[in-house]
Every structure is written in C-alpha cells, then in structure tokens.
C-alpha atoms as a PDB file:
ATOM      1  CA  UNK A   1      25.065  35.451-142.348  1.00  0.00           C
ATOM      2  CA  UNK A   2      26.360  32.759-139.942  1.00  0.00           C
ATOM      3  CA  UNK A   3      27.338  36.004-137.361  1.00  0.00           C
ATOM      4  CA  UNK A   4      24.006  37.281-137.489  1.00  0.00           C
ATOM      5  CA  UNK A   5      22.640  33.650-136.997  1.00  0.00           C
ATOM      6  CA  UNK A   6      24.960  33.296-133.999  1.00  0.00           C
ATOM      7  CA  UNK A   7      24.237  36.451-132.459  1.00  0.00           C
ATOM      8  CA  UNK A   8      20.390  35.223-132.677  1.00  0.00           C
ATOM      9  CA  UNK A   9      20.991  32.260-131.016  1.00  0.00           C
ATOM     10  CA  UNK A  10      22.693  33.532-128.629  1.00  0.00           C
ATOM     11  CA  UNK A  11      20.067  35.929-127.711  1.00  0.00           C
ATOM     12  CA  UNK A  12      18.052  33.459-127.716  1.00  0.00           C
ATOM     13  CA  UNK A  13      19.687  30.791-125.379  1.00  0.00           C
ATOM     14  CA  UNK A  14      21.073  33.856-122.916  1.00  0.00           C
ATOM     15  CA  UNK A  15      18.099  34.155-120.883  1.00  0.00           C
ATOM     16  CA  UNK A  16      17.519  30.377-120.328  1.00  0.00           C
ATOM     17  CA  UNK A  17      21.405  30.121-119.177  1.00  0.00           C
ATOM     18  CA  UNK A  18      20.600  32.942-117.010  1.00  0.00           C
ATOM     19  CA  UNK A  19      17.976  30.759-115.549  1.00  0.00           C
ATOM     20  CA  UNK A  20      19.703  28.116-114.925  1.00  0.00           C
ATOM     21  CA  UNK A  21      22.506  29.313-113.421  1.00  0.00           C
ATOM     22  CA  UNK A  22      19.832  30.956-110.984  1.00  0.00           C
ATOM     23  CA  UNK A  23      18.508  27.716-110.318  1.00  0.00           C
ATOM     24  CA  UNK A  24      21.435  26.312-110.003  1.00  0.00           C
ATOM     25  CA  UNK A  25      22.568  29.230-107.167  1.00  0.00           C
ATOM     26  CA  UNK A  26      19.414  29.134-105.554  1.00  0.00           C
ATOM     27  CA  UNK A  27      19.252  25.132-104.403  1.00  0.00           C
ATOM     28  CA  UNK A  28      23.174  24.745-103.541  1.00  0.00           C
ATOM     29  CA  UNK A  29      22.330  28.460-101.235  1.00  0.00           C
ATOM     30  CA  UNK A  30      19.058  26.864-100.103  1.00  0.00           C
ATOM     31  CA  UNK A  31      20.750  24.014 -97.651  1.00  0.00           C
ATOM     32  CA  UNK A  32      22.662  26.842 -95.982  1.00  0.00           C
ATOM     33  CA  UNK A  33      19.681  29.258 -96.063  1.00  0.00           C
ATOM     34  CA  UNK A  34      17.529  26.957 -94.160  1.00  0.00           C
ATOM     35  CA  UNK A  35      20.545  25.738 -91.781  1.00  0.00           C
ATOM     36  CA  UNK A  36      20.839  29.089 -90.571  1.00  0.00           C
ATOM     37  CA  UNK A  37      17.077  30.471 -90.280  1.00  0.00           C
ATOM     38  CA  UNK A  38      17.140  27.097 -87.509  1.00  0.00           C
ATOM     39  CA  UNK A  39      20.217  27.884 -85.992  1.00  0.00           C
ATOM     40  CA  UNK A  40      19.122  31.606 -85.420  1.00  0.00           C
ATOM     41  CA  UNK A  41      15.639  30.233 -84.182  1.00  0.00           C
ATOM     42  CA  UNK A  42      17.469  27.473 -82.277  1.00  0.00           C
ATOM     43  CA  UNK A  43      19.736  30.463 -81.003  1.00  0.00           C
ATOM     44  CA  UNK A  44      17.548  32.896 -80.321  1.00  0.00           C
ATOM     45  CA  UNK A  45      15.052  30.453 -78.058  1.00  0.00           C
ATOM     46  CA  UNK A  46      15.462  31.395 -74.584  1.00  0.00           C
ATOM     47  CA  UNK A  47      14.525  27.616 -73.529  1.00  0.00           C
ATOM     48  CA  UNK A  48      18.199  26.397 -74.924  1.00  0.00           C
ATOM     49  CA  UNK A  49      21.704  28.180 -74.210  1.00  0.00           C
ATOM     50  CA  UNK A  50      25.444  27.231 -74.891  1.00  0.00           C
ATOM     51  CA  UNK A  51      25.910  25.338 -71.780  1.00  0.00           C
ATOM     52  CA  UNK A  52      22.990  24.061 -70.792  1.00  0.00           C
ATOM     53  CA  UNK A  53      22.763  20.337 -69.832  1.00  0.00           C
ATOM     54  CA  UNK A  54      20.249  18.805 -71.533  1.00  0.00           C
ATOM     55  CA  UNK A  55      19.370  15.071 -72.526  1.00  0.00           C
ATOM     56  CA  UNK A  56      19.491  14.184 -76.566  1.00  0.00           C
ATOM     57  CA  UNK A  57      18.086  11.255 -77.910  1.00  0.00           C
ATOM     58  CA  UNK A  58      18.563   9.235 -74.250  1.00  0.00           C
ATOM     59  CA  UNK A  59      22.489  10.346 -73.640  1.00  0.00           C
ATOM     60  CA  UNK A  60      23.105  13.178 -71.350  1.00  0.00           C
ATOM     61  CA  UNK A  61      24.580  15.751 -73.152  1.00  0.00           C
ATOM     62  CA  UNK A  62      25.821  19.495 -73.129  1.00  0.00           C
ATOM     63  CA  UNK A  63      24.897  22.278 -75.888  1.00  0.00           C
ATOM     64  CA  UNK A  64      28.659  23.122 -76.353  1.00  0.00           C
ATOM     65  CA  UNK A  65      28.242  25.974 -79.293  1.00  0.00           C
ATOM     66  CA  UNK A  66      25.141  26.972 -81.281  1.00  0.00           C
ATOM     67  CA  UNK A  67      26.174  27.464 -85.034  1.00  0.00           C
ATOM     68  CA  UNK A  68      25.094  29.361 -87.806  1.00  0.00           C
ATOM     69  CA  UNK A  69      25.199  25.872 -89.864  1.00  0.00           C
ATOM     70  CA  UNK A  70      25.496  23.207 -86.749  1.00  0.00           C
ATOM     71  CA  UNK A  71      25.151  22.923 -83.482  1.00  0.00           C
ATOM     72  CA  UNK A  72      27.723  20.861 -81.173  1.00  0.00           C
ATOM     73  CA  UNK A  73      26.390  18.725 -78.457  1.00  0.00           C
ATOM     74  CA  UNK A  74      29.107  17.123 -75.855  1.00  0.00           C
ATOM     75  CA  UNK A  75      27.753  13.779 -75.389  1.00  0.00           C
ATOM     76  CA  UNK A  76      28.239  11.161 -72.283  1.00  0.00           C
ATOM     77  CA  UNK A  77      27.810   8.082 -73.033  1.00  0.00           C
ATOM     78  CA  UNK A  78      29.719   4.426 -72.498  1.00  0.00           C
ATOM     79  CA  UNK A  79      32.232   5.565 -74.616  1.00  0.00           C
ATOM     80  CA  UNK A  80      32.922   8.368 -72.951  1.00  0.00           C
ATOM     81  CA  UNK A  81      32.562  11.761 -74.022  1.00  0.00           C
ATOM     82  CA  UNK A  82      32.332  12.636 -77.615  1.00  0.00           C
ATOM     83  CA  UNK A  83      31.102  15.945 -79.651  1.00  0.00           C
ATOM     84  CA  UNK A  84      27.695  15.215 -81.735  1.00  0.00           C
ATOM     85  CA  UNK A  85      27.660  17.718 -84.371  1.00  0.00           C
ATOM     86  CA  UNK A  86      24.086  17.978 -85.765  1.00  0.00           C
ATOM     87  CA  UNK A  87      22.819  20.122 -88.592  1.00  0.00           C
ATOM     88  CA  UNK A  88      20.494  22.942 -87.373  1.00  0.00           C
ATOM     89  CA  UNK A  89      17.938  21.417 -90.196  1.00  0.00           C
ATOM     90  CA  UNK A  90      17.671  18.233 -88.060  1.00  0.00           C
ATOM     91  CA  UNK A  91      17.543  20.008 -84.303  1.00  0.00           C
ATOM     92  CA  UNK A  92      13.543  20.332 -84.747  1.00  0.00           C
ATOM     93  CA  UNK A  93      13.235  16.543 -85.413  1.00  0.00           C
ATOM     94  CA  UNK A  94      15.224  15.578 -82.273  1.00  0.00           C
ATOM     95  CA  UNK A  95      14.259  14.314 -79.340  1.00  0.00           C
ATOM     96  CA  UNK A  96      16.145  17.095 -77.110  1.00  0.00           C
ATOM     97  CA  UNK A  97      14.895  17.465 -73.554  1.00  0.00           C
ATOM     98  CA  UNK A  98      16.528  20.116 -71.158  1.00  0.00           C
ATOM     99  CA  UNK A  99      17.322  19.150 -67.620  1.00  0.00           C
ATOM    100  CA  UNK A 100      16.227  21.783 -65.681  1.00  0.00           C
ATOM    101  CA  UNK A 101      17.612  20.016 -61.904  1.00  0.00           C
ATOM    102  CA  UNK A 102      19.786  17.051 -61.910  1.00  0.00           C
ATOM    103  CA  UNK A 103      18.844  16.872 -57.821  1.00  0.00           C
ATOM    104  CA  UNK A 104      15.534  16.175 -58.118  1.00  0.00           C
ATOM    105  CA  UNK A 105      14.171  12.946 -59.410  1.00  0.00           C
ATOM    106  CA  UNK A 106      11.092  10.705 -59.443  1.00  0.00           C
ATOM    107  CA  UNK A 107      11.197   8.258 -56.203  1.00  0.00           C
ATOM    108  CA  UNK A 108      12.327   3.983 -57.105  1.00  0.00           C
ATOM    109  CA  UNK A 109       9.964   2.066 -55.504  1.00  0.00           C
ATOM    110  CA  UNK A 110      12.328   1.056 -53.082  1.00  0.00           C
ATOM    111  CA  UNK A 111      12.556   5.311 -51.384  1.00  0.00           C
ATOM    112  CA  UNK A 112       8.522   5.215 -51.661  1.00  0.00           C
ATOM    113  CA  UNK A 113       8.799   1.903 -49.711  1.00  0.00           C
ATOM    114  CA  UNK A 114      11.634   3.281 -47.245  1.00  0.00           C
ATOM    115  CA  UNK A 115       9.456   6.838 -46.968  1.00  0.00           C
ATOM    116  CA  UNK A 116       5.896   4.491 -46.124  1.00  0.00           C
ATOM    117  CA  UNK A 117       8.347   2.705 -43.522  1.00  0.00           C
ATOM    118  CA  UNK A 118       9.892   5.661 -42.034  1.00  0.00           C
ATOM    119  CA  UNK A 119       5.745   6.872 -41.778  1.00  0.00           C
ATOM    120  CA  UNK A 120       4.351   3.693 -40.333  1.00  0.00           C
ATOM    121  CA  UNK A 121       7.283   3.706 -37.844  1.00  0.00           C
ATOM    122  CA  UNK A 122       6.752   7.341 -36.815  1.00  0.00           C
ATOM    123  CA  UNK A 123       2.639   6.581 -36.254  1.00  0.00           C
ATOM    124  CA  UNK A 124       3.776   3.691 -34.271  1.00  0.00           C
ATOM    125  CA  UNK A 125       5.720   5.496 -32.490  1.00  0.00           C
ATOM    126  CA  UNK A 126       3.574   7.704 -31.257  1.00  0.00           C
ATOM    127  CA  UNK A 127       1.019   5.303 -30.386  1.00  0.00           C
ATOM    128  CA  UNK A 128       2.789   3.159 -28.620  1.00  0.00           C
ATOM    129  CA  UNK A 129       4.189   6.078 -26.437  1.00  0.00           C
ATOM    130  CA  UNK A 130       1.090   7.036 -25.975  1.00  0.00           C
ATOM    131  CA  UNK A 131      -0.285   3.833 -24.757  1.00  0.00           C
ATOM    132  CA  UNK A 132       2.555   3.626 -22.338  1.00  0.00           C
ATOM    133  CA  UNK A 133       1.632   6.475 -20.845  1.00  0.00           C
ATOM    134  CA  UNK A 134      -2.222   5.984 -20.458  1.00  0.00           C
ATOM    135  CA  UNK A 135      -0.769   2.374 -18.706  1.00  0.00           C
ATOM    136  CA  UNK A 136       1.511   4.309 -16.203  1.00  0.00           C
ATOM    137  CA  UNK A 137      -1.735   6.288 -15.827  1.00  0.00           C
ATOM    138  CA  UNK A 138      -3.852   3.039 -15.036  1.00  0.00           C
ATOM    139  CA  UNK A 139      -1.437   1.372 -12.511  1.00  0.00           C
ATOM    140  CA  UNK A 140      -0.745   4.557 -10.782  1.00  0.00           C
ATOM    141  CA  UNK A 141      -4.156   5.133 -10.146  1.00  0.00           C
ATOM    142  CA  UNK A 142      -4.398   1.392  -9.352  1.00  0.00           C
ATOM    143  CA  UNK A 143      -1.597   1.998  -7.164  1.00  0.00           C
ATOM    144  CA  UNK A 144      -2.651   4.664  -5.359  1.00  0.00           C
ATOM    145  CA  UNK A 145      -6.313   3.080  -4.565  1.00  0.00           C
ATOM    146  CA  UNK A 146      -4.457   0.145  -2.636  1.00  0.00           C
END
C-alpha cells in the first residue's frame, strides 16, 4: 500500500519538478540568450567594427573585440588607458558615438576670429592697392597737365 501511494505521488509531483527545473533552465539561459542576440546585432551593424575609434560616454575610446557575451572598449582617459568591458545587454543604453574624422572639428571662437581677420585684411588689401593705384593715376595725369 505505501509503494503504490509513493508511486502516486510521485506521478503526481514529476511533472511540476519537470517544470521547475525548466524554469529554472530557462531564466539562468535567458541572461546569456539576450547577451548574445545584442552582441550579434551589435556585431553585425555595419556602423561599428573592431577597431573603430569611437567616443563612449565622453572618453575616447577604441572597440577592441566584439563578444558573443561582452564587448571590450580601450578607453583613454586621465588615467591612462584601461579596457571597459561592457555587457552587450547594456551597449543599446550607452551613449556611444563613432568618430568618423579626428581632423576635422568645429572652429573655437578664437580660428572664426583669426579666419574674419585674415578676411578683413585680404579686403583691405585690395582696396587699399587699389586706391594707390587710382592716386598714381591722379598725380600722373596731374603731372603730365603741368
């Protein structure tokens, strides 16, 4: 009787172990599930490569190896430079910016005031040559008429 009343329970509480060991599978696979669907969308997005220089969060940084879990950033900053390793869950909410040209930049106020300068001194130029000229013009024909 208490074998038969064991077996029972057993095939009774069998299916809800079943479920939650299931459970229990699915939400330690589901950080690692999501981790890699946005390192293969952060890997397959032609906008960012291994390599590329790009600026994150402020510091200048590199993308030194896209990972199926993580991604490594090489960081400058006052400290010098460091490796940033960021889950691929987080990348979306970054602020991640990719320098595209280091070169070119938006003018201080000081090169706008230097450029004005070098304009105004190049109209001024020209005028004044050209009023010497029309005054060499003037006392030559003065000149001439004497």
């Amino acid at each position: 009787m208490t074998d038969q009343l064991g077996i029972e329970i057993a095939e009774l509480i069998m299916p809800w172990i079943a479920i939650l060991v299931s459970l229990m599978i699915a939400f330690w696979t589901k950080d690692f599930v999501q981790n890699l669907a946005q390192g293969l969308k952060f890997k397959m997005n032609p906008a960012f490569n291994e390599g590329d220089t790009v600026i994150l969060g402020g510091d200048d940084a590199i993308i030194v190896k896209i990972g199926i879990n993580q991604t490594v950033f090489g960081v400058y900053s006052d400290r010098g430079y460091t490796w940033r390793y960021i889950q691929n869950t987080r990348i979306p909410s970054l602020k991640l910016e990719k320098v595209i040209n280091n070169e070119v930049h938006k003018d201080s106020s000081l090169e706008k005031a230097h450029k004005l300068q070098k304009l105004l001194d190049e109209a001024q130029s020209e005028q004044i040559a050209k009023n010497k000229k029309e005054i060499s013009e003037i006392k030559n024909g003065k000149n001439n008429g004497k």
